[in-house]
Protein backbone atom coordinates (compact mmCIF):
# COMPACT_ATOMS: atom_id res chain seq x y z
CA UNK A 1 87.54 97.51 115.89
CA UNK A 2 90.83 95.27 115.35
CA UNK A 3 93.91 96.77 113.76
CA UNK A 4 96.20 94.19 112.95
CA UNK A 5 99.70 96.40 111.81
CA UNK A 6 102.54 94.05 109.68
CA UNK A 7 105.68 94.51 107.22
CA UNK A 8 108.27 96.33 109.91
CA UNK A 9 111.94 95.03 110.40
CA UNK A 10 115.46 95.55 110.76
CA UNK A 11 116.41 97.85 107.89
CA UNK A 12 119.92 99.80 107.16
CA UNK A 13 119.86 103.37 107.17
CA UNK A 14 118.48 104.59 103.19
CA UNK A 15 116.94 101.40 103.11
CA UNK A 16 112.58 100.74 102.48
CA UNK A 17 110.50 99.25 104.28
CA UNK A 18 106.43 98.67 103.48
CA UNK A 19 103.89 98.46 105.82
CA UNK A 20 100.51 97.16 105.56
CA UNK A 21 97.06 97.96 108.17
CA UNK A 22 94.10 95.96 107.93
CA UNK A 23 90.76 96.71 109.97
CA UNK A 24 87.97 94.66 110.66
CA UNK A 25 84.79 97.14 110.39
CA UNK A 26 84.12 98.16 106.81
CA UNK A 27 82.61 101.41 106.65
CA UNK A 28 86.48 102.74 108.44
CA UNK A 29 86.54 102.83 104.42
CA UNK A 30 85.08 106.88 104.37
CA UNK A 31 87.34 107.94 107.64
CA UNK A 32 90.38 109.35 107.59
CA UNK A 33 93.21 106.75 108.86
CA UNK A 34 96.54 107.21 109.87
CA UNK A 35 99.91 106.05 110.53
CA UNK A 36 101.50 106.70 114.09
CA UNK A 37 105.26 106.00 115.63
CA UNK A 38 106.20 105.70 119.06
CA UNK A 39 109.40 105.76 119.65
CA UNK A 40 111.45 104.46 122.72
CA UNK A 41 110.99 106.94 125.53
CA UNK A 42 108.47 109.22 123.19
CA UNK A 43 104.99 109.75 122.91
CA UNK A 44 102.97 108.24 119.62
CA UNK A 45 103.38 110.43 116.78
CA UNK A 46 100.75 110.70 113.62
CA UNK A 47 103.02 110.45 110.82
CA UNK A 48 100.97 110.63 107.71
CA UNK A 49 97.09 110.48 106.77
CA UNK A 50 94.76 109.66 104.30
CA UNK A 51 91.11 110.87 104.03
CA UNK A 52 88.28 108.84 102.73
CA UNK A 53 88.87 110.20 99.50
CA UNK A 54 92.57 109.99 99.37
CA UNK A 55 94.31 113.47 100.39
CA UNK A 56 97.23 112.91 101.94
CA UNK A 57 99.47 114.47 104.65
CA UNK A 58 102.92 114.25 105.83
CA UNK A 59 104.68 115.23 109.06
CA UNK A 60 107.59 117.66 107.67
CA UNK A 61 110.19 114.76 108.70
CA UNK A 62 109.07 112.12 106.42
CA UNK A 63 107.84 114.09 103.56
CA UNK A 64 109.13 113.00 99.88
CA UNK A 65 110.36 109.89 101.90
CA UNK A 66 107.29 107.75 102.93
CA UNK A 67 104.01 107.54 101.05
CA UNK A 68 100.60 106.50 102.51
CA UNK A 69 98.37 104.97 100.62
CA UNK A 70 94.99 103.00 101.22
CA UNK A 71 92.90 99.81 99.40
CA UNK A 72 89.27 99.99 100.68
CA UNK A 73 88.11 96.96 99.18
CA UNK A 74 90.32 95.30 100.85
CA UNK A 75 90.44 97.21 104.30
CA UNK A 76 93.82 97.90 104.29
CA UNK A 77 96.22 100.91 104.61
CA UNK A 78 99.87 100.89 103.61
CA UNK A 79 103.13 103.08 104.19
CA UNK A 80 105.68 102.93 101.72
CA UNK A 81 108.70 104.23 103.68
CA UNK A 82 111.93 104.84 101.15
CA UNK A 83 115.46 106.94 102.59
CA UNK A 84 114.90 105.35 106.06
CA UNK A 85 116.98 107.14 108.54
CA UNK A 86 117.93 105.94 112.67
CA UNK A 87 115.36 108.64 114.03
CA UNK A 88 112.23 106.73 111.80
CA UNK A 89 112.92 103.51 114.32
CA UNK A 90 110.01 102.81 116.70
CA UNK A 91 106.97 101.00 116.82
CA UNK A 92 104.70 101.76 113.97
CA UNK A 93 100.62 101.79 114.71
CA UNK A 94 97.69 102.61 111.84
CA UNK A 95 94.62 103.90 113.36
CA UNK A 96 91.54 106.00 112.38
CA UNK A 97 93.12 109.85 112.57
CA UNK A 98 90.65 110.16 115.99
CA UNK A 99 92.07 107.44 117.09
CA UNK A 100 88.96 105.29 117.88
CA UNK A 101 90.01 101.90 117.19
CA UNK A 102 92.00 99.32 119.36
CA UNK A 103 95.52 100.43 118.90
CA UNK A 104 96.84 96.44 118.99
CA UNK A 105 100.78 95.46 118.64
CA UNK A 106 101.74 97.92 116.46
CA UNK A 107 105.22 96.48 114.12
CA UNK A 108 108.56 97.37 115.27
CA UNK A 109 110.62 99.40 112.78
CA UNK A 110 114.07 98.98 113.66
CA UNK A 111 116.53 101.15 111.25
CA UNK A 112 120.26 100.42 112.16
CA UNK A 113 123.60 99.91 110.56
């Protein structure tokens, strides 16, 4: 299954950024998805999920700051990311929460001053 990740940049610090997932096989609509960071020199990180039904979970780092959210009719998961601080740059990934889809390019979040 594709995973086509868009919507990063070169932000200032406290600035927002929105990202946006799609994937190509439609029943990913009833698993739990996720967004993931890797930054330079780290390992990929889950961030924040979303369940089939819409339940929600935050690493402690980005809680009250970035906001996942998903469309199913249109295949497509978002992160709202608000407050952005230097240690939220990396490359930014969505995949199913087990992590069975192809991972693809990701979209570089660069947060600088």
């Amino acid at each position: 299954v594709q995973l086509q990740a868009s919507g990063g940049g070169l932000v200032q610090p406290g600035g927002s950024l929105r990202l946006s997932c799609t994937y190509s096989e439609i029943s990913w609509r009833y698993y739990p998805m996720g967004w993931y960071r890797q930054a330079p020199g780290n390992q990929r990180e889950l961030v924040a999920t979303i369940t089939g039904i819409g339940s929600r979970d935050y690493i402690n780092s980005v809680k009250g700051r970035f906001t996942i959210s998903r469309d199913s009719a249109k295949n497509t998961v978002y992160l709202q990311m608000n407050s952005l601080n230097v240690e939220d740059t990396g490359v930014y990934y969505c995949n199913r929460v087990d992590r069975k889809g192809n991972w693809g390019q990701g979209t570089q979040v660069t947060v600088s001053s």
